[in-house]
Protein backbone atom coordinates (compact mmCIF):
# COMPACT_ATOMS: atom_id res chain seq x y z
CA UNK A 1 9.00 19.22 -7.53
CA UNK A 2 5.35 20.07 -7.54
CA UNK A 3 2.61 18.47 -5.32
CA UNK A 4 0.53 17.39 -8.80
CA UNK A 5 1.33 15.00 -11.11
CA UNK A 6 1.83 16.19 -14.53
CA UNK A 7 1.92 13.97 -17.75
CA UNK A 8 5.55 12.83 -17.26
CA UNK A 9 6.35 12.90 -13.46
CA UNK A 10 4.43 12.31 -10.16
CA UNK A 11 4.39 14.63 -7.69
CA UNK A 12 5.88 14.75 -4.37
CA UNK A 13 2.35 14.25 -2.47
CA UNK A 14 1.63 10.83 -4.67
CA UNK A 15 5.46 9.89 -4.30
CA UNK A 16 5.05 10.27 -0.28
CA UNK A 17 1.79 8.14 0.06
CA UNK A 18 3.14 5.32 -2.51
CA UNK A 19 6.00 5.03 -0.24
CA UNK A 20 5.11 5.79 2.94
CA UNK A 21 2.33 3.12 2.68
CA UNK A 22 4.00 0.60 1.16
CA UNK A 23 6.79 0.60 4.18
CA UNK A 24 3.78 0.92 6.54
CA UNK A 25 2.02 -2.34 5.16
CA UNK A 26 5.58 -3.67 4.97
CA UNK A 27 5.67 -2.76 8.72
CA UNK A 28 2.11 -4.09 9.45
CA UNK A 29 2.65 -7.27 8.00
CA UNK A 30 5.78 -8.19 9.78
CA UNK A 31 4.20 -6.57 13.52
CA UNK A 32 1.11 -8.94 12.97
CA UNK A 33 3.62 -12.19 12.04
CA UNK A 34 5.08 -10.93 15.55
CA UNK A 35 1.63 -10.17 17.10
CA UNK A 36 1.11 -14.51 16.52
CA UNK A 37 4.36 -15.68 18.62
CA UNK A 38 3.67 -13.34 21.52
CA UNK A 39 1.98 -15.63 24.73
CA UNK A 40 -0.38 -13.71 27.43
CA UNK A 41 2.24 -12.75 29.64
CA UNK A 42 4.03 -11.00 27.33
CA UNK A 43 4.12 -7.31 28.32
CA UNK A 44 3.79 -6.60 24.68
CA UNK A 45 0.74 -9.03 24.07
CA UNK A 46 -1.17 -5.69 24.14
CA UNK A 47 0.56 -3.33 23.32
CA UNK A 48 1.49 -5.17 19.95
CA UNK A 49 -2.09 -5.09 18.93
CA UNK A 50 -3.02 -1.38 20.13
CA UNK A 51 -0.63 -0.43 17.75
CA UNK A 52 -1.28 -2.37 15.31
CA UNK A 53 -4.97 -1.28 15.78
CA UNK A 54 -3.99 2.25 15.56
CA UNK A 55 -2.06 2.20 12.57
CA UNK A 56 -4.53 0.67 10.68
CA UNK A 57 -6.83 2.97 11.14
CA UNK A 58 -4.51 6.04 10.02
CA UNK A 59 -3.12 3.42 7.13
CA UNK A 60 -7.22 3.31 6.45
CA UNK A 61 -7.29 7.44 6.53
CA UNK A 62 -4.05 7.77 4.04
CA UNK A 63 -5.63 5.12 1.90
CA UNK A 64 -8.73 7.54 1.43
CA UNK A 65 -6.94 10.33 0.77
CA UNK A 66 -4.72 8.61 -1.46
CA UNK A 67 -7.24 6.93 -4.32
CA UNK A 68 -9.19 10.62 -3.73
CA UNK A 69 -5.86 12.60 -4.93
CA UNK A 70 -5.36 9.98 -7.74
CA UNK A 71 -9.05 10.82 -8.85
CA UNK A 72 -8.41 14.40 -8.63
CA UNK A 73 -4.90 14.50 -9.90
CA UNK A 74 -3.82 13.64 -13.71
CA UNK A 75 -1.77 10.35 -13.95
CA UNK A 76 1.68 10.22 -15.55
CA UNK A 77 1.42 8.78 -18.94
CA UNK A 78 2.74 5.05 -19.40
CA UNK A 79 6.34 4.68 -20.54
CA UNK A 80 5.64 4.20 -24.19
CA UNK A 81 8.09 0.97 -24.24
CA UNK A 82 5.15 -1.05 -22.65
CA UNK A 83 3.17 -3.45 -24.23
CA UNK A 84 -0.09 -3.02 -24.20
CA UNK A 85 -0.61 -6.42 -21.96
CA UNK A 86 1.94 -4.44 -19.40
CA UNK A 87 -0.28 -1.57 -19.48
CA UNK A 88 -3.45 -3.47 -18.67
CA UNK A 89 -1.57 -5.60 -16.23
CA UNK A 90 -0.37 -2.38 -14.07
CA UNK A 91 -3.60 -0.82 -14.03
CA UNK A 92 -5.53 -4.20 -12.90
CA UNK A 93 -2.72 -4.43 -10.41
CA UNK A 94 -3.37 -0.96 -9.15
CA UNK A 95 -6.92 -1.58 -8.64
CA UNK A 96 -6.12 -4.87 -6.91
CA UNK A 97 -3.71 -3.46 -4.44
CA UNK A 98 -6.54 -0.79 -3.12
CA UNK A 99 -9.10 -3.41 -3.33
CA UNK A 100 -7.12 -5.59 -1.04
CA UNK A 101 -6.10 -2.56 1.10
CA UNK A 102 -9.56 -1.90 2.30
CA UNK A 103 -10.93 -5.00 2.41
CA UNK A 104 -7.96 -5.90 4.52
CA UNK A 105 -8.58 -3.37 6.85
CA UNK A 106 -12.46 -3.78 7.00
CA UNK A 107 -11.67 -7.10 8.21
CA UNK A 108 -9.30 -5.64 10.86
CA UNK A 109 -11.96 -3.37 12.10
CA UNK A 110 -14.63 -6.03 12.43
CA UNK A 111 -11.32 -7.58 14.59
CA UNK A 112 -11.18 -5.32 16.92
CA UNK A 113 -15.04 -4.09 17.22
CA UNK A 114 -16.15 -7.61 17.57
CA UNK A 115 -16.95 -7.32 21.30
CA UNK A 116 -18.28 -3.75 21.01
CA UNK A 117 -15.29 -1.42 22.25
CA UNK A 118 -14.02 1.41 20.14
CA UNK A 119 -10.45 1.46 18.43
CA UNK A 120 -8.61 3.56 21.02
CA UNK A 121 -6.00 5.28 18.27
CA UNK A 122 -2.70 6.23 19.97
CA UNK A 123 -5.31 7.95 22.51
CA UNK A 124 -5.96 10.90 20.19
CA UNK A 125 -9.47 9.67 19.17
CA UNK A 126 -11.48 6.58 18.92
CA UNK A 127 -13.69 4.59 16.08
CA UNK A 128 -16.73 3.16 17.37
CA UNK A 129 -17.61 -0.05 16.93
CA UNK A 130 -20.93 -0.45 14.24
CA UNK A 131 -21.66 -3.97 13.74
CA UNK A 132 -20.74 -6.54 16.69
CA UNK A 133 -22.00 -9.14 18.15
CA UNK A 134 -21.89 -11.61 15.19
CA UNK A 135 -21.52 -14.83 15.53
CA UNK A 136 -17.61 -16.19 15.27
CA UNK A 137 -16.91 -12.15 14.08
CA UNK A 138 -13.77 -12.07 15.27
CA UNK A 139 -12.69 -15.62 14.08
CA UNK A 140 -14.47 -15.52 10.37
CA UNK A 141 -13.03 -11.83 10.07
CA UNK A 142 -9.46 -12.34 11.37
CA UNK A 143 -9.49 -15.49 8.55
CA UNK A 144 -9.95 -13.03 6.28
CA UNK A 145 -7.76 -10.90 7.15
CA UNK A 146 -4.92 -13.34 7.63
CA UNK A 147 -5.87 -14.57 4.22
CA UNK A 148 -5.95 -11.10 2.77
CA UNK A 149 -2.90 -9.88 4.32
CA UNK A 150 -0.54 -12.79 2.43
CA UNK A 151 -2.34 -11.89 -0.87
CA UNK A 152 -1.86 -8.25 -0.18
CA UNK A 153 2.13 -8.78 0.41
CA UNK A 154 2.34 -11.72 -2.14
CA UNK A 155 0.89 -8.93 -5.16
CA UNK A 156 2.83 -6.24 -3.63
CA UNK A 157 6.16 -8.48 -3.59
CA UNK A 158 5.28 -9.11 -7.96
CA UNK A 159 4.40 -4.98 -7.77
CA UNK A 160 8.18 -4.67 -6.77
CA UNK A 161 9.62 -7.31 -8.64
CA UNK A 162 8.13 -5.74 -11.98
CA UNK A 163 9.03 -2.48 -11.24
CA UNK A 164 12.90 -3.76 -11.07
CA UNK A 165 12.50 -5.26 -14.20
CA UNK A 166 11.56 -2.60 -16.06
CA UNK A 167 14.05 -0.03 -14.46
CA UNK A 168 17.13 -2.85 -14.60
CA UNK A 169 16.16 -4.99 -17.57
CA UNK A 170 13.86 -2.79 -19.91
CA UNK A 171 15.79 0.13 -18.89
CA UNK A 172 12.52 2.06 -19.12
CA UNK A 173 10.99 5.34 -17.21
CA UNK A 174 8.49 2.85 -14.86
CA UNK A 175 10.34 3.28 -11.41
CA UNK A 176 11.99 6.53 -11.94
CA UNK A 177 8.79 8.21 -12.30
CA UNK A 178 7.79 6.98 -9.19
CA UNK A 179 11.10 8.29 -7.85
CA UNK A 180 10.24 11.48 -8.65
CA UNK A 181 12.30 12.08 -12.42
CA UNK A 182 10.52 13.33 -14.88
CA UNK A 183 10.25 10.99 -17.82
CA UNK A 184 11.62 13.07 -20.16
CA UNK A 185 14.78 13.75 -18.72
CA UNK A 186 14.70 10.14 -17.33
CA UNK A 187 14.65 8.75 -20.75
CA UNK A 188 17.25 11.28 -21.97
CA UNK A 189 19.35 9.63 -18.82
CA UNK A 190 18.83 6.04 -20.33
CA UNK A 191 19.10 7.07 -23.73
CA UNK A 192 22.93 7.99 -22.56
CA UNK A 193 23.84 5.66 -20.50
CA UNK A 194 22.85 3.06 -23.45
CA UNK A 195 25.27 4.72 -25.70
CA UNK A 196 27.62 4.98 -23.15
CA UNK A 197 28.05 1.45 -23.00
CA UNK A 198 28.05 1.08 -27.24
């Protein structure tokens, strides 16, 4: 499999960021629900947040490089079974989903710069902190982010859902492209399995 898309598959560089950051936003979502529950003298009340700190700024870094390579890279056309309102719909969702990605994290990094200290990441560098000092940063910004997060996982969650529909019920080339199959030869493969069945 090649590391560029082409007009019918993705390519192993876009397959590994789609997935690798949707079960790292998976992760992050469920580490921050446990983040809430832990008290002060837990011994991972800060170690759960370092982490969480550091991850999002890497998440931040992959998210970059990812909408960069989907600028640079051609896209995979649409299965041509979709409507034209499913068309439209994917794309807006797209958009939305990297929207709430960075904004999401913005608010993290406001977070954890709101007193001035750098993002210590995993100890292999640091972000400095830019803008602090605000007043009620850290509480107006981790609303947001709270807020954001749900949305984020709530979309994603319909992202998911849709894609199962179309592989399961519509029986179209959606998720296998994103599974790496070409959509030729993943058409060919419903195509036969629909007349297996007649």
């Amino acid at each position: 499999m090649p590391a560029k898309n082409t007009a019918g598959r993705y390519g192993w560089l876009s397959i590994t960021l789609h997935w690798s950051m949707a079960l790292a936003v998976i992760g992050m979502f469920a580490l921050g629900l446990w983040m809430r529950s832990l008290s002060y003298y837990d011994p991972w009340y800060k170690d759960g947040p370092a982490i969480h700190k550091s991850i999002g700024i890497l998440l931040f870094l992959l998210l970059i490089i990812r909408v960069v390579w989907r600028n640079l890279n051609t896209r995979p056309d649409d299965d041509p079974a979709l409507k034209v309102w499913e068309r439209i719909t994917a794309h807006l969702t797209h958009i939305a989903l990297y929207g709430l990605m960075f904004a999401l994290m913005i608010a993290g990094y406001f977070i954890s710069t709101a007193d001035g200290r750098a993002i210590e990441v995993f100890n292999w560098f640091s972000v400095p902190a830019t803008i602090y000092d605000l007043p009620e940063q850290e509480d107006i910004a981790g609303e947001i982010h709270e807020i954001l997060a749900w949305i984020l996982i709530v979309l994603a969650s319909v992202h998911a859902l849709a894609a199962l529909k179309h592989h399961f019920i519509n029986r179209d080339t959606t998720l296998l492209k994103m599974l790496g199959r070409d959509a030729i030869s993943a058409s060919n493969h419903i195509i036969n399995k629909k007349e297996a069945k007649q």
